[in-house]
N, C-alpha and C. Protein backbone atom coordinates (compact mmCIF):
# COMPACT_ATOMS: atom_id res chain seq x y z
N UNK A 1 -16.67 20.25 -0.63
CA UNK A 1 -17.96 19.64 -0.83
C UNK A 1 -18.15 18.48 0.15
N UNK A 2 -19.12 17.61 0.27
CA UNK A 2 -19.68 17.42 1.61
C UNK A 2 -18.61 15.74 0.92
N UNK A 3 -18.21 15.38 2.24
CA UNK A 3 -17.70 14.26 1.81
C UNK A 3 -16.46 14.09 0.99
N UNK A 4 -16.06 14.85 0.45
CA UNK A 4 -14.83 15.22 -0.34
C UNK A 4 -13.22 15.03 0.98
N UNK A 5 -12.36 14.69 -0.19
CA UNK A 5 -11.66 14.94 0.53
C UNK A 5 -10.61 16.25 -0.07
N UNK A 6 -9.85 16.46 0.83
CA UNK A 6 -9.23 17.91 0.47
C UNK A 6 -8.54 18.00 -0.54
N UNK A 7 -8.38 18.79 -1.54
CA UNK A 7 -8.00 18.94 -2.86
C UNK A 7 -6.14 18.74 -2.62
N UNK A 8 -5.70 19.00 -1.66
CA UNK A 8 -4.39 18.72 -1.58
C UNK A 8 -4.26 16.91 -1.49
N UNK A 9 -4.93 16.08 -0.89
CA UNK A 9 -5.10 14.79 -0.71
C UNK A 9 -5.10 14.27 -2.65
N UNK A 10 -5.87 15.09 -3.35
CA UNK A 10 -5.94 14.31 -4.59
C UNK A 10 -5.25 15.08 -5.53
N UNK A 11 -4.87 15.97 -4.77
CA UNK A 11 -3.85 16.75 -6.47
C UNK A 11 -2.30 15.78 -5.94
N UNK A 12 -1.88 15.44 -4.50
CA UNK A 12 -0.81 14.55 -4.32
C UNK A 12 -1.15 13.06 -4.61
N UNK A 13 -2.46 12.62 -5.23
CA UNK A 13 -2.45 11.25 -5.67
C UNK A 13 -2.52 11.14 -6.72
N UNK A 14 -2.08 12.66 -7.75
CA UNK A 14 -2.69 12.57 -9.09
C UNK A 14 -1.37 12.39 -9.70
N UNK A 15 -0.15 12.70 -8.64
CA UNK A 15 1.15 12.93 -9.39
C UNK A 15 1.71 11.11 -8.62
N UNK A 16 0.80 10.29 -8.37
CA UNK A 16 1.49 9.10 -8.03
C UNK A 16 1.29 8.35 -9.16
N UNK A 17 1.84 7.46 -9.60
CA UNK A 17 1.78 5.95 -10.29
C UNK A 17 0.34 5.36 -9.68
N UNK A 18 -0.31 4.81 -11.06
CA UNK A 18 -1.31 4.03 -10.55
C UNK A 18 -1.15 2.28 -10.16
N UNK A 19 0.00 1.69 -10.54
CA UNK A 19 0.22 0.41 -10.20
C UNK A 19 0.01 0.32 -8.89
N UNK A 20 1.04 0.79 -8.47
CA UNK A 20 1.28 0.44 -6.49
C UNK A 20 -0.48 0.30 -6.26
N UNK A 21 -1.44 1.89 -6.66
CA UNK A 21 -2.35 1.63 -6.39
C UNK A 21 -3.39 0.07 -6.65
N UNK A 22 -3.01 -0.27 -7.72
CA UNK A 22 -3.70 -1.15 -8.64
C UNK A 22 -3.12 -2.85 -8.02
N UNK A 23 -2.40 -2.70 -7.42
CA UNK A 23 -1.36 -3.65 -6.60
C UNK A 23 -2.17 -4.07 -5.44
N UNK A 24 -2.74 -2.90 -4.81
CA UNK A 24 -3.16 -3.14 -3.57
C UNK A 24 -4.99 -3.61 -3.63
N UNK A 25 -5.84 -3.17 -4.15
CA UNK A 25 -6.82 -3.04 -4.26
C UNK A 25 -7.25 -4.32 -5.52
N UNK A 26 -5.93 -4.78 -6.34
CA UNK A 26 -6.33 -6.29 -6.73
C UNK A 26 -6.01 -7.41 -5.18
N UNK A 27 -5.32 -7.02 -4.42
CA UNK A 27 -5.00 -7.84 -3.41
C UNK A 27 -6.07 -7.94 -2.40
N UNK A 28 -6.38 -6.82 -2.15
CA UNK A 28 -7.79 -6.76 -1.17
C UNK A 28 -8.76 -7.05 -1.90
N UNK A 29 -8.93 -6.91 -3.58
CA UNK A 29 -10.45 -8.09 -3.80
C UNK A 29 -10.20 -9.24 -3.86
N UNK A 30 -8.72 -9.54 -4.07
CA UNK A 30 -8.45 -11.00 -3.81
C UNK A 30 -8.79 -11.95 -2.29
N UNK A 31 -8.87 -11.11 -1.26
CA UNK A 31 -9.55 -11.38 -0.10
C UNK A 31 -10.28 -11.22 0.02
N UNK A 32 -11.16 -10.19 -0.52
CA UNK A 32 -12.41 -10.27 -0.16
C UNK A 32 -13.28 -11.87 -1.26
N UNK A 33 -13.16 -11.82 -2.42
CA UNK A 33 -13.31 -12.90 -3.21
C UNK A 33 -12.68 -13.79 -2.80
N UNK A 34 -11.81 -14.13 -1.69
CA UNK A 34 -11.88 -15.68 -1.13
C UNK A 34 -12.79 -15.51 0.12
N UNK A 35 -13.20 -15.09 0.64
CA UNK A 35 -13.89 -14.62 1.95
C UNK A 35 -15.21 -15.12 1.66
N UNK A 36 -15.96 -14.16 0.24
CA UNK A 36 -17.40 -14.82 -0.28
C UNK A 36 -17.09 -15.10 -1.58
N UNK A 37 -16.93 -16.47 -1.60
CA UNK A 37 -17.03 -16.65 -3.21
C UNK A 37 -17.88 -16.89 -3.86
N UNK A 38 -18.89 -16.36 -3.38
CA UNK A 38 -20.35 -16.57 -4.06
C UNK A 38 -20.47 -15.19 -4.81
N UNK A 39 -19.84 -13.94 -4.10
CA UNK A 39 -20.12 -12.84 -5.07
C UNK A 39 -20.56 -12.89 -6.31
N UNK A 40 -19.72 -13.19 -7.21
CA UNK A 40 -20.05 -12.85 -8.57
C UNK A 40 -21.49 -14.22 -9.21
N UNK A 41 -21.61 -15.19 -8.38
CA UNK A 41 -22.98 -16.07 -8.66
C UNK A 41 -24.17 -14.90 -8.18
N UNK A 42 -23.77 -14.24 -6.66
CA UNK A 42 -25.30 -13.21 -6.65
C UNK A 42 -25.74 -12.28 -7.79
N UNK A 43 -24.61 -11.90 -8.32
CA UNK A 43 -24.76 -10.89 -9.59
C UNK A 43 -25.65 -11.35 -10.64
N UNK A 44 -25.72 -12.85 -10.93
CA UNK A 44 -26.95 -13.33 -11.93
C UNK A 44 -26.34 -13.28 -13.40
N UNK A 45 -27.02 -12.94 -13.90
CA UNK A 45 -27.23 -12.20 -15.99
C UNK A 45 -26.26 -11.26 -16.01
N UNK A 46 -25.68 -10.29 -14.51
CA UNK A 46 -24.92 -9.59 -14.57
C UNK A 46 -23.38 -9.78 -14.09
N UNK A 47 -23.16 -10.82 -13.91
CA UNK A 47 -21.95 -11.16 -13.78
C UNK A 47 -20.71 -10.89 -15.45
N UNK A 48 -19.84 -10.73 -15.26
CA UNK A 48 -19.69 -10.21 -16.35
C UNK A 48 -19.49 -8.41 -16.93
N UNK A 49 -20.34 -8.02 -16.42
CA UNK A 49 -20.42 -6.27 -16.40
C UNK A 49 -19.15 -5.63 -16.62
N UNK A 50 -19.19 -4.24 -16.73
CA UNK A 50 -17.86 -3.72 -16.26
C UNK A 50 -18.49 -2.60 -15.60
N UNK A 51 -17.94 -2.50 -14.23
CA UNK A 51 -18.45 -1.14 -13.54
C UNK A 51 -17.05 -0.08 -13.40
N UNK A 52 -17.34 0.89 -13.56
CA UNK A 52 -16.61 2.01 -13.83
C UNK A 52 -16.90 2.47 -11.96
N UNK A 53 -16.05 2.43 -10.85
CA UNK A 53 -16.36 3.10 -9.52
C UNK A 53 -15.55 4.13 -9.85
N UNK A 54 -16.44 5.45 -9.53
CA UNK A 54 -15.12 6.46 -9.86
C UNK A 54 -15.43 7.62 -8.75
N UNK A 55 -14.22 7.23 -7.61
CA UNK A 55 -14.09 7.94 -6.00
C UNK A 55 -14.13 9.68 -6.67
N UNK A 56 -14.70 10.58 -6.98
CA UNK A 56 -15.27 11.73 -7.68
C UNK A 56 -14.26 12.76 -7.26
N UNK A 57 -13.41 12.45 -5.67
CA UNK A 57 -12.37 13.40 -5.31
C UNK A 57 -11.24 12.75 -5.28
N UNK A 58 -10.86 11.71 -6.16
CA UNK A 58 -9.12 11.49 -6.21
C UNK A 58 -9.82 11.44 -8.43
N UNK A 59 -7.87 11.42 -8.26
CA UNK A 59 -7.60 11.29 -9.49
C UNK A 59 -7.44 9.70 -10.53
N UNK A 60 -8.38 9.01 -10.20
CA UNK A 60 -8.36 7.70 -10.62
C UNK A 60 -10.23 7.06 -10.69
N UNK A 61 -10.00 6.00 -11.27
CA UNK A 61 -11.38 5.35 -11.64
C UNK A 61 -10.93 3.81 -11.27
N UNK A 62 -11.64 2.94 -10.59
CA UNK A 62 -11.59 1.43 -10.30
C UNK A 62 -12.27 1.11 -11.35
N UNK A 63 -11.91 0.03 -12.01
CA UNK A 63 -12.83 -0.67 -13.63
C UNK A 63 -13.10 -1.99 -12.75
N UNK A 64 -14.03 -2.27 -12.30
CA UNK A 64 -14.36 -3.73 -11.79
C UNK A 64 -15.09 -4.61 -13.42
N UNK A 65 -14.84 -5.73 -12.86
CA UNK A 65 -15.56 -7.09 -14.23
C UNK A 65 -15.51 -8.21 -13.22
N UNK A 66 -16.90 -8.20 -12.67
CA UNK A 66 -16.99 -9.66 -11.84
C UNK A 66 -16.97 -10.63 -12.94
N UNK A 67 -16.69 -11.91 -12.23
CA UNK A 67 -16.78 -12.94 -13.33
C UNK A 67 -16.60 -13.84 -12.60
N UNK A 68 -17.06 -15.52 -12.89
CA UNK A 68 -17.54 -16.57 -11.80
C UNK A 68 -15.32 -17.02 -11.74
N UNK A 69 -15.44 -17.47 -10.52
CA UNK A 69 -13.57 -17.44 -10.36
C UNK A 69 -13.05 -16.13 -9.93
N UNK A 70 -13.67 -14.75 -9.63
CA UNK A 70 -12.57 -13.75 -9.75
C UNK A 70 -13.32 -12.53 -10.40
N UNK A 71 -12.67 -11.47 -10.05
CA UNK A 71 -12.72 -10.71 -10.41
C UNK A 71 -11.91 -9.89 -10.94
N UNK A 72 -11.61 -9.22 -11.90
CA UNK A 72 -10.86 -8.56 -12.62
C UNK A 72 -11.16 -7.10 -12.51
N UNK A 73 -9.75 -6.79 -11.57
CA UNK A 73 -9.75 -4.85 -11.13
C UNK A 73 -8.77 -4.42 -12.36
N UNK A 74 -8.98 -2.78 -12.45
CA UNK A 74 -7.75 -1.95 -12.71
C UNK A 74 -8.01 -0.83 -12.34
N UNK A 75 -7.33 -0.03 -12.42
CA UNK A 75 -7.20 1.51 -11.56
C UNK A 75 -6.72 2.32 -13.03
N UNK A 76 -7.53 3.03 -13.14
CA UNK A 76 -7.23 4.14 -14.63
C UNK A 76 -7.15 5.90 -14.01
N UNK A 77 -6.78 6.38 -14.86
CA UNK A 77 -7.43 7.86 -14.71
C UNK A 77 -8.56 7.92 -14.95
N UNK A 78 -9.32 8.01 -16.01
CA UNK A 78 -10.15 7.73 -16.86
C UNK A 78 -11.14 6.81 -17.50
N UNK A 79 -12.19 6.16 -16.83
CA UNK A 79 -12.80 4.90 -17.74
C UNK A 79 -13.25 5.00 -19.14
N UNK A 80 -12.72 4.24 -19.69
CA UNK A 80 -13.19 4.82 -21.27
C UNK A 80 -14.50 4.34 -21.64
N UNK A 81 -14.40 3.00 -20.76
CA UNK A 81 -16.19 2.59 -21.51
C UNK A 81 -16.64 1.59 -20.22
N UNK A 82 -18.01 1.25 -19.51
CA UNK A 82 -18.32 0.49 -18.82
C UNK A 82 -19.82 0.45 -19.31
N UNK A 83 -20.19 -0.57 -18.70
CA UNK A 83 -21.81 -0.69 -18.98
C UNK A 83 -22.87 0.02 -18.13
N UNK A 84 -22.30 0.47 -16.41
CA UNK A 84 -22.44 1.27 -15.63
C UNK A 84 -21.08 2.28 -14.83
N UNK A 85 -21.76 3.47 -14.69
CA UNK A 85 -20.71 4.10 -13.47
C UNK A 85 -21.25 4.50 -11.86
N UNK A 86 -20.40 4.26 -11.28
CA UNK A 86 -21.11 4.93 -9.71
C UNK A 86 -19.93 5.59 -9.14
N UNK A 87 -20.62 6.43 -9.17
CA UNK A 87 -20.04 7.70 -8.38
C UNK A 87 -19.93 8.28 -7.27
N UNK A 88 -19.16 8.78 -6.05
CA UNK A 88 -19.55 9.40 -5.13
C UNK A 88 -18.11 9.48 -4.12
N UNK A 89 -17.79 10.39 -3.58
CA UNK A 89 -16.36 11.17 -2.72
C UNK A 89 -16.29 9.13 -2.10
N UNK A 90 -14.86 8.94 -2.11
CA UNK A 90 -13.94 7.69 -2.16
C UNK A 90 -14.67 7.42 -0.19
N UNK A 91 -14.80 8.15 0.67
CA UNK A 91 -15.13 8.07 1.88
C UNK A 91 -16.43 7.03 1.91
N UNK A 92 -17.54 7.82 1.20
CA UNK A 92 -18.93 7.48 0.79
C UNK A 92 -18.94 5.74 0.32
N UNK A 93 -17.76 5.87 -0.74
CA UNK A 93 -18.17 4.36 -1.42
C UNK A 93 -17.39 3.42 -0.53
N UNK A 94 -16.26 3.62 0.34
CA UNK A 94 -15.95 2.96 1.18
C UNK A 94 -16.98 2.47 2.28
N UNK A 95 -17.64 3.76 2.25
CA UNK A 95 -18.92 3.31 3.59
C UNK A 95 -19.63 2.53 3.17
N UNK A 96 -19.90 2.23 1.74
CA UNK A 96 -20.96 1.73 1.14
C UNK A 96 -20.36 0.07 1.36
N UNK A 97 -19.38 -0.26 1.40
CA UNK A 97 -18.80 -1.37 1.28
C UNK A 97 -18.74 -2.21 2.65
N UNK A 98 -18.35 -1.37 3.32
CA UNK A 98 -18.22 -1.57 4.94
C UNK A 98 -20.16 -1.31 5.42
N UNK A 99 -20.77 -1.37 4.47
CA UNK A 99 -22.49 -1.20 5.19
C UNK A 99 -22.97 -0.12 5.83
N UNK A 100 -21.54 1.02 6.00
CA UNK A 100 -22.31 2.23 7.00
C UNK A 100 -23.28 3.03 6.52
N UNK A 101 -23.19 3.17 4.75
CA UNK A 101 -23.82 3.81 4.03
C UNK A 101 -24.77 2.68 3.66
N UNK A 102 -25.97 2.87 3.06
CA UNK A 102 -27.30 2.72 2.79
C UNK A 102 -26.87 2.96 1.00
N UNK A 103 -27.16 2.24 0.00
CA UNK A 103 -27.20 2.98 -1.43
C UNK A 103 -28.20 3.55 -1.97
N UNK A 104 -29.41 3.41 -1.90
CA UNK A 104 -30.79 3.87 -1.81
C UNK A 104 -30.61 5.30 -1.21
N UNK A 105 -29.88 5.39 0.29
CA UNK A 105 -30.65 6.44 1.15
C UNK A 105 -29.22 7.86 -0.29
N UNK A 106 -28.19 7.34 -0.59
CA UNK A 106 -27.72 8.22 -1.28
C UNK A 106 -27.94 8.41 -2.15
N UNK A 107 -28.00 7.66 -2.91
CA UNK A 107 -28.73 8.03 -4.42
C UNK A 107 -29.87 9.02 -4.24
N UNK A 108 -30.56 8.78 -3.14
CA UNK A 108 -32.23 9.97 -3.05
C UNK A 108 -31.09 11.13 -2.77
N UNK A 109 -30.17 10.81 -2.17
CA UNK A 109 -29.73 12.45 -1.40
C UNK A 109 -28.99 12.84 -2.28
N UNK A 110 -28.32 12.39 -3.40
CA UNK A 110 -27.55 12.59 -4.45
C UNK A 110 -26.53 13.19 -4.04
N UNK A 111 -26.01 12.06 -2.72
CA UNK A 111 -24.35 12.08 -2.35
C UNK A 111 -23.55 10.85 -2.77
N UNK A 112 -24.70 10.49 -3.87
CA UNK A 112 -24.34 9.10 -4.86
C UNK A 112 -24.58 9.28 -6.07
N UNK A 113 -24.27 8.83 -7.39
CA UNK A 113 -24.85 9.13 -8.68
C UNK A 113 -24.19 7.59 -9.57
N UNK A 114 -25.47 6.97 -10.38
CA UNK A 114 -25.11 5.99 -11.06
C UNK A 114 -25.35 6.40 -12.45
N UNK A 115 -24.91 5.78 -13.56
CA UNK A 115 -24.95 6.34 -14.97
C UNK A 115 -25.26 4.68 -15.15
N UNK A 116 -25.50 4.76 -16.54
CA UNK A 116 -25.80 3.30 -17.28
C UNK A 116 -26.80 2.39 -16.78
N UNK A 117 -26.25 0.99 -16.97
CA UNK A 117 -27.33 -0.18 -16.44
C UNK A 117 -27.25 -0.16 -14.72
N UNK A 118 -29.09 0.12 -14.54
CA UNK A 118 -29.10 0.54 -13.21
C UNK A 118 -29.27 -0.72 -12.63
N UNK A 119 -30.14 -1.39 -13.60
CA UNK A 119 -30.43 -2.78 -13.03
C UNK A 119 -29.29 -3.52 -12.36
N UNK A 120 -27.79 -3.50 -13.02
CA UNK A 120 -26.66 -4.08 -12.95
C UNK A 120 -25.94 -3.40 -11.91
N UNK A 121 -26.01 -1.88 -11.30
CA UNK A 121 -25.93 -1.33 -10.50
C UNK A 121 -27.00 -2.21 -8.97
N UNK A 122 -27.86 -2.33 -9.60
CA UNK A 122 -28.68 -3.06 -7.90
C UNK A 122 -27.93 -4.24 -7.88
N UNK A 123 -27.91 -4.79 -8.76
CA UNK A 123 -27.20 -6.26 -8.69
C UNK A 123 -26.06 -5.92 -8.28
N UNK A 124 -25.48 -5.53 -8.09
CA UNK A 124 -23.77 -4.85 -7.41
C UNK A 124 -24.30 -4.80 -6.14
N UNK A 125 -25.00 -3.50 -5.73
CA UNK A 125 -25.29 -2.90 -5.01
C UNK A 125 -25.83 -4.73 -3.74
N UNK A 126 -26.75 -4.90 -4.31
CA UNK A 126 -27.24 -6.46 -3.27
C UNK A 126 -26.27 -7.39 -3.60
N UNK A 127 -25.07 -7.46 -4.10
CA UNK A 127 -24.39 -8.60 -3.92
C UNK A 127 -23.13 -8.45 -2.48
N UNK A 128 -23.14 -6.68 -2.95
CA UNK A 128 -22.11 -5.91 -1.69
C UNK A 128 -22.74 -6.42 -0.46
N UNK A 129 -23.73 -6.10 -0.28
CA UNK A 129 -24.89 -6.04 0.98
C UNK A 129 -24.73 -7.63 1.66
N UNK A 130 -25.01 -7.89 0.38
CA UNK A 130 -24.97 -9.57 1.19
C UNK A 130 -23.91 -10.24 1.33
N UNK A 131 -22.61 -10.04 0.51
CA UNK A 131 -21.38 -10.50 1.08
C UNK A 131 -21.17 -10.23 2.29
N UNK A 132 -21.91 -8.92 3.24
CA UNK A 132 -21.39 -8.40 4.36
C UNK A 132 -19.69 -8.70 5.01
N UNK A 133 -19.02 -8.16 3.93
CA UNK A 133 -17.42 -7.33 4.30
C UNK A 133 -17.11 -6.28 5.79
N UNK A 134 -16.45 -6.80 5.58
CA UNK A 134 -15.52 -6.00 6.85
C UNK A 134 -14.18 -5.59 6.33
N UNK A 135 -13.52 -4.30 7.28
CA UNK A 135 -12.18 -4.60 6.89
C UNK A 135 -11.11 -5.18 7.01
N UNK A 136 -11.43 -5.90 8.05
CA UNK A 136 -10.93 -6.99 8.74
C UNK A 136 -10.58 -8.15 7.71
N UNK A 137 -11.89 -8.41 7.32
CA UNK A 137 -11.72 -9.71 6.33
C UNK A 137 -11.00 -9.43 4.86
N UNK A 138 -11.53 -7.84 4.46
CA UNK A 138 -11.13 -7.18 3.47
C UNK A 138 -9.11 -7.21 3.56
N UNK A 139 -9.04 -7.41 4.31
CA UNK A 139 -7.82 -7.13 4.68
C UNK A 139 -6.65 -8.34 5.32
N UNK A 140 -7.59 -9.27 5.22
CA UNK A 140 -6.90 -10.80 5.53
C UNK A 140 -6.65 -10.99 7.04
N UNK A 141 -7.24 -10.10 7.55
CA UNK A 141 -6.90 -10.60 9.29
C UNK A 141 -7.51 -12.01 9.67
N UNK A 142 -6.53 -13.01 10.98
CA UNK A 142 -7.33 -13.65 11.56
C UNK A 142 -8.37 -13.29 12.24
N UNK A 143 -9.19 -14.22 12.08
CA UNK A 143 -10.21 -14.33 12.53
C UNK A 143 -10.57 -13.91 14.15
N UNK A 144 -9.75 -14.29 14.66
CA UNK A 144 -9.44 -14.05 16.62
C UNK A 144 -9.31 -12.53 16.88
N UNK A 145 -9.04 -11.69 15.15
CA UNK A 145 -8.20 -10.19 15.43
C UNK A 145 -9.33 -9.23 14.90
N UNK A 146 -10.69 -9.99 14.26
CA UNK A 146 -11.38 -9.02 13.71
C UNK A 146 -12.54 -8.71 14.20
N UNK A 147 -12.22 -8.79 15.31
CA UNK A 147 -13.49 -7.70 16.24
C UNK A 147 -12.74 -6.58 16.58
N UNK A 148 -11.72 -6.86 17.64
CA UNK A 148 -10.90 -5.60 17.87
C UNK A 148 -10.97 -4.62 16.65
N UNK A 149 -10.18 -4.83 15.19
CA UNK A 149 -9.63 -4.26 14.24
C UNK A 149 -10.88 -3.89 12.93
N UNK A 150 -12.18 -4.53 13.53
CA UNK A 150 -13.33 -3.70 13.31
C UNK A 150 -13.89 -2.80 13.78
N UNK A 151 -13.71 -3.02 15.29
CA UNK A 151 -14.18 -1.91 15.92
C UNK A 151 -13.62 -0.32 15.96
N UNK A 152 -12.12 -0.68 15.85
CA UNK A 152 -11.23 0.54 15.89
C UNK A 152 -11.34 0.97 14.54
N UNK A 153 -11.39 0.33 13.23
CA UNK A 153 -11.73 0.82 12.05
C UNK A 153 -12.69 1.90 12.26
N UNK A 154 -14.30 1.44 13.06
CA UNK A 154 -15.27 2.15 12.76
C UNK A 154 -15.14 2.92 13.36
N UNK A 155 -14.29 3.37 14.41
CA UNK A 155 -14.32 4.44 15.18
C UNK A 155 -13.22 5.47 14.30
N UNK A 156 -12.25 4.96 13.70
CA UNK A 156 -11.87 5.74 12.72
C UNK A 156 -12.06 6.53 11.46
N UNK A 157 -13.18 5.48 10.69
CA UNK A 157 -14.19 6.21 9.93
C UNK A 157 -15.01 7.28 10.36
N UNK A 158 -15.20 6.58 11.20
CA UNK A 158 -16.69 7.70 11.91
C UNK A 158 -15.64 8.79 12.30
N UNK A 159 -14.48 9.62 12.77
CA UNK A 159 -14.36 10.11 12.38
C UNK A 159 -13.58 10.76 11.25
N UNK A 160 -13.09 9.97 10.67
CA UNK A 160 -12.59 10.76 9.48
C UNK A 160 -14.21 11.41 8.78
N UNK A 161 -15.49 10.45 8.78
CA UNK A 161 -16.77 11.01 7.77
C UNK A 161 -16.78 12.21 8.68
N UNK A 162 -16.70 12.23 9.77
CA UNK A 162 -17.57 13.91 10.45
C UNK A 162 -16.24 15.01 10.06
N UNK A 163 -14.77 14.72 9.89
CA UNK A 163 -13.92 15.83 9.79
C UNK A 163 -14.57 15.98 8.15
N UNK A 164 -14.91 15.27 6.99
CA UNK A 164 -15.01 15.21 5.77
C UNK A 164 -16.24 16.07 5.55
N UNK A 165 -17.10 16.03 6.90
CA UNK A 165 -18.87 16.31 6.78
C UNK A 165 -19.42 15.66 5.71
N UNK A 166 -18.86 14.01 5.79
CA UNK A 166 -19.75 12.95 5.21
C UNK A 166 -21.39 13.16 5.40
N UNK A 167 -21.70 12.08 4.35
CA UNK A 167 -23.46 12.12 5.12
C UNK A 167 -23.29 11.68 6.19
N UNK A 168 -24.77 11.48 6.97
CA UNK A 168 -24.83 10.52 8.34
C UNK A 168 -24.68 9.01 7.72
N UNK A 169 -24.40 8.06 9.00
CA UNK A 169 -24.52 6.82 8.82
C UNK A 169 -25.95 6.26 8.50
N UNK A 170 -26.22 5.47 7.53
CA UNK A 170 -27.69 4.96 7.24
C UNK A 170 -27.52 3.37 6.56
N UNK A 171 -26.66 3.00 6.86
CA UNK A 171 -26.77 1.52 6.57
C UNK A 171 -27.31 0.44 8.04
N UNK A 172 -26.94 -0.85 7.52
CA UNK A 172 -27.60 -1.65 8.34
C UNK A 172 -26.14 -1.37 9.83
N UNK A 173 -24.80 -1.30 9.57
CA UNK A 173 -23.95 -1.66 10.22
C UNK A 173 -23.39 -0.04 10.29
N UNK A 174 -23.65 0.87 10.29
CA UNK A 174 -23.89 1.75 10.54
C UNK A 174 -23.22 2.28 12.13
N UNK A 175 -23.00 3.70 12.23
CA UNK A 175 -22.73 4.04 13.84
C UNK A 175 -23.36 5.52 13.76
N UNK A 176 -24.05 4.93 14.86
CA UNK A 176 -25.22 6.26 15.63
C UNK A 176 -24.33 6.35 17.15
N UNK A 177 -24.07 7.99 17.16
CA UNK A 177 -24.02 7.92 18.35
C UNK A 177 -22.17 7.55 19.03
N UNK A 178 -21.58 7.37 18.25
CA UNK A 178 -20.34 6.70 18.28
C UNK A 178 -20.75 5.22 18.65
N UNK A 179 -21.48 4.41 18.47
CA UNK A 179 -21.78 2.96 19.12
C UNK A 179 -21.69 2.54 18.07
N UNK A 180 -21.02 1.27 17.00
CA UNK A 180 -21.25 0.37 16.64
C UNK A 180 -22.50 -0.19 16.73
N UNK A 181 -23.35 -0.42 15.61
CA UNK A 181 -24.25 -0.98 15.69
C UNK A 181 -24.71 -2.35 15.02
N UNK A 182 -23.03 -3.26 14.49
CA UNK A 182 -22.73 -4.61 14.51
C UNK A 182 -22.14 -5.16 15.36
């Protein structure tokens, strides 16, 4: 399926431990939440939430709970309860994070799908947007190292999305063309 990744990729992540996972991805919001610590103030009334992200081709669900100080991850099989879910192949929501993806332009194309409070979904959705992340920063690099190690990122995405037959790029930071267009 378009964007998916290969069923051998997630039937070998289904037989891993979710800590290690849950290890890494509290560490990288821990950078990204020192990077903008305004995140969870853009969220509003919705700070607080629990969003259920659930990458649709591995065997796991991210439980996010912004909250002012921090955010609180875990990595499940299964979400048992959130107030919203968003959905869409782990490639897609990565793009969405990194700006290549547009959330609007997927949701119309329904290579995205949200369940629950949608309102609390936009409020996610514009707090992502405006933190404007990288993986660079996502990832604790100096500062002197994250042009290089952005640029080669996006050239790596871009292609891993075309071997995946991701959507096209439609965000603001986006690549048309193989060019970077931050």
């Amino acid at each position: 399926m378009r964007g998916h990744l290969p069923p051998i990729f997630a039937n070998a992540a289904g037989m891993l431990p979710l800590l290690p996972l849950e290890v890494v991805a509290r560490h990288l919001m821990t950078n990204a939440m020192a990077a903008r610590p305004s995140f969870a103030a853009r969220l509003g009334e919705y700070c607080g939430r629990t969003f259920a992200v659930d990458p649709v081709d591995c065997p796991f669900v991210f439980v996010l709970t912004p909250q002012d100080g921090g955010t609180h991850l875990s990595v499940v099989r299964e979400a048992a309860s959130s107030d919203a879910r968003i959905a869409a192949p782990l490639v897609v929501l990565l793009g969405m994070i990194d700006g290549t993806y547009d959330g609007d332009a997927l949701f119309f194309s329904r290579d995205l799908s949200i369940q629950g409070d949608t309102e609390a979904v936009l409020a996610l959705r514009n707090a992502i947007e405006n933190a404007d992340l990288d993986l660079s920063t996502v990832l604790g690099f100096p500062e002197r190292l994250q042009g290089p190690v952005n640029r080669a990122a996006r050239q790596v995405f871009m292609h891993v999305r075309r071997l995946l037959d991701a959507p096209e790029d439609s965000g603001p930071n986006g690549v048309a063309n193989g060019v970077g267009l931050s």
